[in-house]
Protein backbone atom coordinates (compact mmCIF):
# COMPACT_ATOMS: atom_id res chain seq x y z
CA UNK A 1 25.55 -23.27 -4.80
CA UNK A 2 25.71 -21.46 -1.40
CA UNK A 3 28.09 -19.01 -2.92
CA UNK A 4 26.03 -18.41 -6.37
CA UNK A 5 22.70 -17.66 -4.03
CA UNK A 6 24.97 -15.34 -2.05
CA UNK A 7 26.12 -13.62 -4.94
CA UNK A 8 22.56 -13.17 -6.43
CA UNK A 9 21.50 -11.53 -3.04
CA UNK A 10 24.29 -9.31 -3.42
CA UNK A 11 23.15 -8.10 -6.45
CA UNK A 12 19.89 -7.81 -5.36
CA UNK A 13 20.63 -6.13 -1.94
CA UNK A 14 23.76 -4.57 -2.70
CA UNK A 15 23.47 -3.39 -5.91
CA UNK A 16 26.99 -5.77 -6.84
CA UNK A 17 27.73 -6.30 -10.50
CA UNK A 18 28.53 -10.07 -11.60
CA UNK A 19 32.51 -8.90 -11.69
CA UNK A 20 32.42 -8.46 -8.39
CA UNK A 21 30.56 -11.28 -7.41
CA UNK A 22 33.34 -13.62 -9.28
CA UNK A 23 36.11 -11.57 -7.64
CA UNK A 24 34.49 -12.13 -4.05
CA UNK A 25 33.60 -15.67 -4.25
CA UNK A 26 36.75 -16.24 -7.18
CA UNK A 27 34.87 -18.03 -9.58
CA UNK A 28 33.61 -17.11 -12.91
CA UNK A 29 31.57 -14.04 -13.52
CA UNK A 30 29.56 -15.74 -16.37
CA UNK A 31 28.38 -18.35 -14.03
CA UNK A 32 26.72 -15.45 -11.19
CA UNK A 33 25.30 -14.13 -14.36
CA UNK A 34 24.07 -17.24 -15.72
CA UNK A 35 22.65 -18.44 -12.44
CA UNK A 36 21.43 -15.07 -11.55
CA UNK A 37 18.73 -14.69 -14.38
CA UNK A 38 17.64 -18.60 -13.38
CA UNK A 39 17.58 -17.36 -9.93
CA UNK A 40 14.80 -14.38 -10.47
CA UNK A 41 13.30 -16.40 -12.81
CA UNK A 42 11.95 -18.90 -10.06
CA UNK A 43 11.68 -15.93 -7.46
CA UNK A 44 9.28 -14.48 -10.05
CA UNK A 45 7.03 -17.95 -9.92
CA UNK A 46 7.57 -20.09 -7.81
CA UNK A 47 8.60 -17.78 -4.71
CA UNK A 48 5.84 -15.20 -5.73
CA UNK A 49 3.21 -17.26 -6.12
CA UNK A 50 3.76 -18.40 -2.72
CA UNK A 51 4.60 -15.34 -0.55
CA UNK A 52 2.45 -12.55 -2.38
CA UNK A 53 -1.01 -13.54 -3.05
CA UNK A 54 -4.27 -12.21 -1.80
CA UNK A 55 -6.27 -12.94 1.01
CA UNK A 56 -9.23 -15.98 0.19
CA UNK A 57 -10.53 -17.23 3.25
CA UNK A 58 -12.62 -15.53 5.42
CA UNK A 59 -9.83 -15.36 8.36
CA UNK A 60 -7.35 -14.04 5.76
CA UNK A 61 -10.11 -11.75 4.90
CA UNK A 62 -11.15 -10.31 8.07
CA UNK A 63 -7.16 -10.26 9.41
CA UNK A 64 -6.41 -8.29 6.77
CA UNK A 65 -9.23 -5.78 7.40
CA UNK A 66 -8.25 -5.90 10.79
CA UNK A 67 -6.12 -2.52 10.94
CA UNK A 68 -8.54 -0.82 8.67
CA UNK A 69 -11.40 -1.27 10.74
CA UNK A 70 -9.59 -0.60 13.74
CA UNK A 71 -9.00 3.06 12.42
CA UNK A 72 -12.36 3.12 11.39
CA UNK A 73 -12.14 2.78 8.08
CA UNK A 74 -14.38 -0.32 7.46
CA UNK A 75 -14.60 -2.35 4.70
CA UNK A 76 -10.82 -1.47 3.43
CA UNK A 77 -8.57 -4.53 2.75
CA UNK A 78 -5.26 -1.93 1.38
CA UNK A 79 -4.17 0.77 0.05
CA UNK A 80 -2.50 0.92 -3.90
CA UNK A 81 -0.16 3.00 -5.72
CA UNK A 82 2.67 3.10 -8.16
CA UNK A 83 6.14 3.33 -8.02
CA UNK A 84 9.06 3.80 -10.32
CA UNK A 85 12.32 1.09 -10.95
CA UNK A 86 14.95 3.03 -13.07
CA UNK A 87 16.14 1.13 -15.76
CA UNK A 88 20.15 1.84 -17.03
CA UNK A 89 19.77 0.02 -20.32
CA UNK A 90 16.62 0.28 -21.41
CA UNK A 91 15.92 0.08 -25.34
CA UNK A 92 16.70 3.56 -26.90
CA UNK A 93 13.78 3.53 -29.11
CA UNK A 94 11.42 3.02 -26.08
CA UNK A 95 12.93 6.01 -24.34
CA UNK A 96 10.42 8.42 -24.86
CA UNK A 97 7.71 5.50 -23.67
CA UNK A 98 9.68 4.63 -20.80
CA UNK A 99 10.65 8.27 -19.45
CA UNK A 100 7.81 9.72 -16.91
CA UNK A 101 7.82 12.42 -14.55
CA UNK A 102 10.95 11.20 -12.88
CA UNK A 103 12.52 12.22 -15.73
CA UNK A 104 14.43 9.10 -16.37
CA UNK A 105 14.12 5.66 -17.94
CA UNK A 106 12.02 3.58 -15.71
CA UNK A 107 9.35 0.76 -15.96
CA UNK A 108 6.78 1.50 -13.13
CA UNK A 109 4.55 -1.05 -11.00
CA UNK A 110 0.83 -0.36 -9.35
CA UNK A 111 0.84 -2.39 -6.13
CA UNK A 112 -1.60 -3.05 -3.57
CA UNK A 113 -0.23 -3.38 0.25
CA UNK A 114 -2.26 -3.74 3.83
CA UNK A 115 -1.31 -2.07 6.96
CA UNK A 116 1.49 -4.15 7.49
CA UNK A 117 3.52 -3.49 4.80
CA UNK A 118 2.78 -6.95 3.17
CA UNK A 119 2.19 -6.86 -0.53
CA UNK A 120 -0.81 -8.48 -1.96
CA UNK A 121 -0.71 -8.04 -5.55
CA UNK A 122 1.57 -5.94 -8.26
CA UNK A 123 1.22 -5.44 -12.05
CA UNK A 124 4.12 -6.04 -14.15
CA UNK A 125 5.94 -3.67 -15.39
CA UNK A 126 4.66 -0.80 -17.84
CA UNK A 127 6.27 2.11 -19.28
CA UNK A 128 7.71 4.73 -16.85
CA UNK A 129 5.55 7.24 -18.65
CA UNK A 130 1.97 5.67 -17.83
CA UNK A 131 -0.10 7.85 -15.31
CA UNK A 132 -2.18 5.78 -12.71
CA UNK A 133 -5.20 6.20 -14.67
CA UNK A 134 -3.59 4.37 -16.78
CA UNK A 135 -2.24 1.26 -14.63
CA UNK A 136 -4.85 0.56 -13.08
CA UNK A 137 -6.82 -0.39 -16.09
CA UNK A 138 -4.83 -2.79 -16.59
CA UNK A 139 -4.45 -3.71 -13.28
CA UNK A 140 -6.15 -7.34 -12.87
CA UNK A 141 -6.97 -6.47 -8.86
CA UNK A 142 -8.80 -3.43 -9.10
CA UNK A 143 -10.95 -4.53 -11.90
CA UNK A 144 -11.83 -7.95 -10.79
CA UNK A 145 -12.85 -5.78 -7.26
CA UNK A 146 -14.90 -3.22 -9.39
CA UNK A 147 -16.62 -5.65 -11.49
CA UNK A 148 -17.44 -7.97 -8.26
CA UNK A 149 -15.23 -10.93 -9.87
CA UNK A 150 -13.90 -11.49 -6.36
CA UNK A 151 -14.33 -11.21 -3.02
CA UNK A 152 -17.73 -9.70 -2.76
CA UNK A 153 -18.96 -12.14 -0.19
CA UNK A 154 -17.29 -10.17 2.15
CA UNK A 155 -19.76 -7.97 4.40
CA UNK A 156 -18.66 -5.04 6.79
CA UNK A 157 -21.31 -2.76 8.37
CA UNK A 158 -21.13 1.12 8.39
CA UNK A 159 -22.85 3.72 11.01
CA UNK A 160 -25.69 6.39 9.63
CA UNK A 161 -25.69 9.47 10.73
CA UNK A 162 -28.49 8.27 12.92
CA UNK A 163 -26.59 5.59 14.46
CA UNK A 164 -28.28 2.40 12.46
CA UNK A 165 -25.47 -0.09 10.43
CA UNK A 166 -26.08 -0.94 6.68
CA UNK A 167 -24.71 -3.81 6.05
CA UNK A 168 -22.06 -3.80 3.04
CA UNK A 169 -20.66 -6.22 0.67
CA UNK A 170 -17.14 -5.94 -1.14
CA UNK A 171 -14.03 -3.75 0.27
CA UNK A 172 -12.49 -1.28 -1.11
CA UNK A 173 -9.28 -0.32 -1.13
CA UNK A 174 -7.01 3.17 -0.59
CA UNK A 175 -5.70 5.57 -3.44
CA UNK A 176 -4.57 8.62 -4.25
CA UNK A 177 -6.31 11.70 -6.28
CA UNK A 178 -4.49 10.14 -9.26
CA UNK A 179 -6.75 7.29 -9.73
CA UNK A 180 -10.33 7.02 -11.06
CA UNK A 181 -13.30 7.64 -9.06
CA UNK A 182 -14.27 3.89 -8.77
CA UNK A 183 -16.55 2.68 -5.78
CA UNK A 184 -13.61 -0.11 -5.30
CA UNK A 185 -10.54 2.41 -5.20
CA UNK A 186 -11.60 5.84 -2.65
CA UNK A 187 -9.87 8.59 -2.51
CA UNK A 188 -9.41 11.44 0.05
CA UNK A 189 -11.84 14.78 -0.59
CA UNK A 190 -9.11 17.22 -2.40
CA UNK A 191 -11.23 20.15 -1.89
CA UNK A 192 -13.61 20.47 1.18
CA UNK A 193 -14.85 22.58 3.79
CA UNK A 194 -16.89 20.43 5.50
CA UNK A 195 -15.65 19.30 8.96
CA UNK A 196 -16.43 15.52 8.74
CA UNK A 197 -15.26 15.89 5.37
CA UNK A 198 -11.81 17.00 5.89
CA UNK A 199 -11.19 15.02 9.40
CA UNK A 200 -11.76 11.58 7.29
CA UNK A 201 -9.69 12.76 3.88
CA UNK A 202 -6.95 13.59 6.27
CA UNK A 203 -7.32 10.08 8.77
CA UNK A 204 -7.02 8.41 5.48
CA UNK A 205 -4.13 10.30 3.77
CA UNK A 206 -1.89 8.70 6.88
CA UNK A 207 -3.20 5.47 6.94
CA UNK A 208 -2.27 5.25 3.03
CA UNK A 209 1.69 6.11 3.41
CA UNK A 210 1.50 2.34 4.22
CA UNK A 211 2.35 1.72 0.78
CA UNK A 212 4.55 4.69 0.65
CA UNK A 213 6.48 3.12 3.51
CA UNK A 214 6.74 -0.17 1.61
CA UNK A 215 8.27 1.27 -1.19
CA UNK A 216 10.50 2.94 0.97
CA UNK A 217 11.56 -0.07 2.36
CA UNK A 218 11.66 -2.42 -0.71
CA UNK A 219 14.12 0.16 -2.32
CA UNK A 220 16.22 0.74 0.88
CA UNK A 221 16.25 -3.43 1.28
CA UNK A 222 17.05 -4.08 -1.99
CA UNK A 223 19.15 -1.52 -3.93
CA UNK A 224 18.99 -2.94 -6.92
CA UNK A 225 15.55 -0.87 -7.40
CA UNK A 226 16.59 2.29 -6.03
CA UNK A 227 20.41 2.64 -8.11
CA UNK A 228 19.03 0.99 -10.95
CA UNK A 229 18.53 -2.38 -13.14
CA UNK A 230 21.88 -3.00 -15.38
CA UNK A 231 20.36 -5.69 -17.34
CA UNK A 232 18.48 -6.22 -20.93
CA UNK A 233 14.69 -6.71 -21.41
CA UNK A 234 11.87 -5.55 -19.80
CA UNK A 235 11.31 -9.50 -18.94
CA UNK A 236 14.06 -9.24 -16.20
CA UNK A 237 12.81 -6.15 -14.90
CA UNK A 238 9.48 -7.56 -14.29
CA UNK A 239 11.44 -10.92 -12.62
CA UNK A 240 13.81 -9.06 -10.09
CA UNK A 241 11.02 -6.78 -9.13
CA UNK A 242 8.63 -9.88 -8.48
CA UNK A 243 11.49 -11.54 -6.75
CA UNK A 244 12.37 -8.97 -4.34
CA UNK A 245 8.26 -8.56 -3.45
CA UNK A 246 8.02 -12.56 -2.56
CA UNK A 247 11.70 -11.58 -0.65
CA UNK A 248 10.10 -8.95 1.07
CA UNK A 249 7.00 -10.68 2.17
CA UNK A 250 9.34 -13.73 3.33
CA UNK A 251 11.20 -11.30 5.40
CA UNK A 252 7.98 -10.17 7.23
CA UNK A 253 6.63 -13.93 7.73
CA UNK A 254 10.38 -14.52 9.24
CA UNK A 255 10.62 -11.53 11.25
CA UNK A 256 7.36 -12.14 12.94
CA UNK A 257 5.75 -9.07 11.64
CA UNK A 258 3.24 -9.88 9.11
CA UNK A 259 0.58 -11.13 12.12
CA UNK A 260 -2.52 -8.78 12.79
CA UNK A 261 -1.29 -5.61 14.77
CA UNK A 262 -3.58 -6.60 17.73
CA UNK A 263 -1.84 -6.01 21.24
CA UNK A 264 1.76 -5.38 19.72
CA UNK A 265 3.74 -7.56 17.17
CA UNK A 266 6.94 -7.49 17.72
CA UNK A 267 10.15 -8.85 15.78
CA UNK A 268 12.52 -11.81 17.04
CA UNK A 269 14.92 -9.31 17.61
CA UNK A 270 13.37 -6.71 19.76
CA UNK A 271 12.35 -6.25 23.35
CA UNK A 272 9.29 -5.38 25.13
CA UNK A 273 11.14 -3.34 27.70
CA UNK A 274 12.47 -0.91 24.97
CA UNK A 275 9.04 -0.15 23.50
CA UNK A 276 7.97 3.45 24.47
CA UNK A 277 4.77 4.27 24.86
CA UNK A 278 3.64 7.63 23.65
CA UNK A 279 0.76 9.61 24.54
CA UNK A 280 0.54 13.38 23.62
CA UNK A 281 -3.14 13.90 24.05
CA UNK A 282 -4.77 17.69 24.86
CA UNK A 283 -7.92 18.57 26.39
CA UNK A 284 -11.17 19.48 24.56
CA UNK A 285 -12.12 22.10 27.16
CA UNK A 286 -15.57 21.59 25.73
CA UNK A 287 -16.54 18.29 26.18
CA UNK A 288 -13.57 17.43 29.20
CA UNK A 289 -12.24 14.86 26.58
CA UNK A 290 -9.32 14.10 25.55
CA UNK A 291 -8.84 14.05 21.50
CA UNK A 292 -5.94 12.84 20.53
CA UNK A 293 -3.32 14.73 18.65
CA UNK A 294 -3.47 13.01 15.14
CA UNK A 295 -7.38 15.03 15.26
CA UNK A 296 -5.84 18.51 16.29
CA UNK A 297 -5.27 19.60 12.67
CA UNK A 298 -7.96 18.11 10.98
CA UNK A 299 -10.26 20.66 11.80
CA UNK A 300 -8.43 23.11 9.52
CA UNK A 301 -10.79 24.10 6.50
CA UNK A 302 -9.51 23.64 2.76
CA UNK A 303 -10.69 26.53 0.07
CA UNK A 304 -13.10 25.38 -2.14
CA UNK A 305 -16.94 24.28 -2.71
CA UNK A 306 -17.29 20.91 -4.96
CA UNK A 307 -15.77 18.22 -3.69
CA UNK A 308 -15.28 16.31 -6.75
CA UNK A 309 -14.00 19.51 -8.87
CA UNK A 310 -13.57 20.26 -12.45
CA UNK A 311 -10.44 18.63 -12.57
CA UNK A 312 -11.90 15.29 -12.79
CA UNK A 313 -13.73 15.81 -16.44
CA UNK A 314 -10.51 17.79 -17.53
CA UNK A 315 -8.21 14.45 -16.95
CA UNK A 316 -10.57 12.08 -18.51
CA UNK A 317 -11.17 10.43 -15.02
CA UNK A 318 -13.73 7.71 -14.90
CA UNK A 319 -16.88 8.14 -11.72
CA UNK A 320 -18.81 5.14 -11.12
CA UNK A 321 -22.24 6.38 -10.54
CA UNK A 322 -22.52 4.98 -7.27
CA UNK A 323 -19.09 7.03 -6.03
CA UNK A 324 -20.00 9.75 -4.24
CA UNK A 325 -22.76 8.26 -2.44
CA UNK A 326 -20.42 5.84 -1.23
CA UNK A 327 -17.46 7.73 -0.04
CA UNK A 328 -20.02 9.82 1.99
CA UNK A 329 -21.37 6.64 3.34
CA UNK A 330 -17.47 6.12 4.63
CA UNK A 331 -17.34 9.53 5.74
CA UNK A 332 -20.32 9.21 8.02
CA UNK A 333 -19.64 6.04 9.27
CA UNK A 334 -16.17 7.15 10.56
CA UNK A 335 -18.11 10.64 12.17
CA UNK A 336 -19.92 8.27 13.96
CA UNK A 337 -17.30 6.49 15.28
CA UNK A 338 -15.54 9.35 16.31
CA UNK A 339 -17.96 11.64 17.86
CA UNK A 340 -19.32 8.34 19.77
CA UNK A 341 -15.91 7.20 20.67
CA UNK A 342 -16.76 7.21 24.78
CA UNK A 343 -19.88 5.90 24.12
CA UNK A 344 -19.01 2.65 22.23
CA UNK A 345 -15.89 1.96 23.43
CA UNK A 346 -15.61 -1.18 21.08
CA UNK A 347 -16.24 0.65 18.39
CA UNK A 348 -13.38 3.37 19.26
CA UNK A 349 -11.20 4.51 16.55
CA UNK A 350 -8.21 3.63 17.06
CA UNK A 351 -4.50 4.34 15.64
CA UNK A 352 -2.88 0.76 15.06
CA UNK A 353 0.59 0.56 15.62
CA UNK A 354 2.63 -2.88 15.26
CA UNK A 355 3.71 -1.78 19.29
CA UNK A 356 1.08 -2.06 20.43
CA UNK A 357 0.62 1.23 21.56
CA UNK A 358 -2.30 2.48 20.22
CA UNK A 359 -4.00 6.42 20.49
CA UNK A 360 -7.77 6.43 21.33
């Protein structure tokens, strides 16, 4: 048994084929293929249903906020996207379906993430060729968050311009311009001159490569996803992917690095003494403050004058009513925040780093 489990990992991590597994471990090839499909089938379940799930208390709640509305972007609970798994042997007449803009075969996955790199919640598998527009129709998540099917008993408050909170109820989560203009799934301003404006659309474009990073590291962990799936059926696409989620999310839980970033979290493995703590602040000769560095280039103007743009009615892009009133709710809750930042030191945005080290 020890030797089948090692083989499947193999596969998995290493991108083996079954030969080899029976050659390293000299039994029979059949049997690492045999065991290998029962193997993702119960990572897919069992082992998913246990490591990736979403937050339902109110601690999980409010922990997984944590790193949101430490960078001042209250009421978030992740950030969503979709990535690509090429597929080798995909079904010839499904080729056109399954071939996107990566201009191969793939089946493709919209996933939700928080800060930390943990995953909360992934679709299964849907031709490489869907748009997110598309996937996140479909997607269970976002829709159960849009129609207020869950977790709308969770309140944040945001600043007015004037300094008052309004109380909220529901979060929101991060996306791209690729998605629909849904109160539940905000996007960055694409086109803006305004100074609040563009300082928030860019704060948020860095705090989303969280799931970018994720992917990054589910593909480099597991190599299976970034060479390519050798097997039939979309069916054990869908399993190794869920598999190698709950594997990543057991990995973080082991490693001691799926605990709120609050004070530095730091892996079994690593010592304090080699953390470095960085600081590369200038001087607003203005004000006498110091603003850190992340805020330097935000300031830069971007060449247009609507914000939402034709481009949304020429892409058949779906705007809840109550959109744009809420994004510039966000937007002036995080101006606030950061032209107060001395005042209200509690409320100080903040850059959260699993270090600890944290710009102000």
């Amino acid at each position: 048994m020890e030797l089948l489990a090692l083989g499947a990992f193999s596969v998995l991590g290493r991108h083996l084929t079954f030969d080899d597994c029976g050659q390293f471990s000299n039994t029979e090839s059949e049997v690492h293929r045999v065991f290998f499909h029962k193997f993702v089938k119960i990572g897919a379940t069992a082992l998913y249903d246990e490591y990736v799930r979403l937050p339902e208390t109110a601690e999980e709640i409010v922990s997984a906020m944590h790193e949101y509305k430490q960078a001042g972007l209250d009421g978030c609970i992740g950030s969503i996207d979709a990535t690509h798994v090429y597929v080798t042997k995909a079904e010839s007449s499904l080729k056109n379906l399954n071939t996107g803009k990566e201009q191969y075969q793939s089946r493709t996955f919209n996933v939700a993430v928080n800060h930390r790199r943990k995953i909360i919640h992934s679709t299964h598998g849907a031709a490489g060729s869907f748009n997110d527009k598309t996937l996140i129709r479909g997607d269970k998540f976002a829709q159960d968050l849009r129609y207020k099917r869950i977790l709308q008993d969770v309140e944040y408050s945001l600043y007015k311009a004037d300094g008052t909170k309004e109380t909220r109820k529901g979060p929101w989560l991060m996306v791209d311009n690729g998605y629909h203009m849904w109160t539940c799934t905000v996007s960055p301003f694409k086109f803006s001159t305004d100074e609040h404006e563009t300082r928030w659309s860019r704060w948020l474009e860095s705090m989303r490569k969280d799931v970018e990073c994720t992917f990054g590291i589910l593909k480099g962990r597991f190599r299976i996803l970034k060479v390519g799936i050798r097997l039939h059926g979309v069916q054990v696409v869908d399993d190794i992917w869920f598999t190698c989620c709950a594997l990543h999310n057991m990995l973080l839980e082991v490693d001691g690095r799926s605990a709120e970033w609050r004070n530095g979290v730091r892996g079994f493995y690593e010592d304090s003494a080699q953390d470095e703590a960085v600081e590369d602040q200038i001087d607003d000769k203005d004000s006498g403050d110091a603003i850190p560095l992340i805020f330097r280039r935000l300031g830069v103007s971007r060449h247009n004058t609507n914000s939402v743009g034709l481009a949304a009615l020429e892409h058949d892009v779906q705007v809840d009513s109550s959109y744009l009133r809420f994004r510039s709710d966000l937007v002036a809750n995080f101006a606030y925040r950061f032209q107060h930042r001395r005042d209200v030191p509690e409320e100080c945005i903040r850059w959260p780093l699993r270090n600890g080290v944290i710009e102000t």
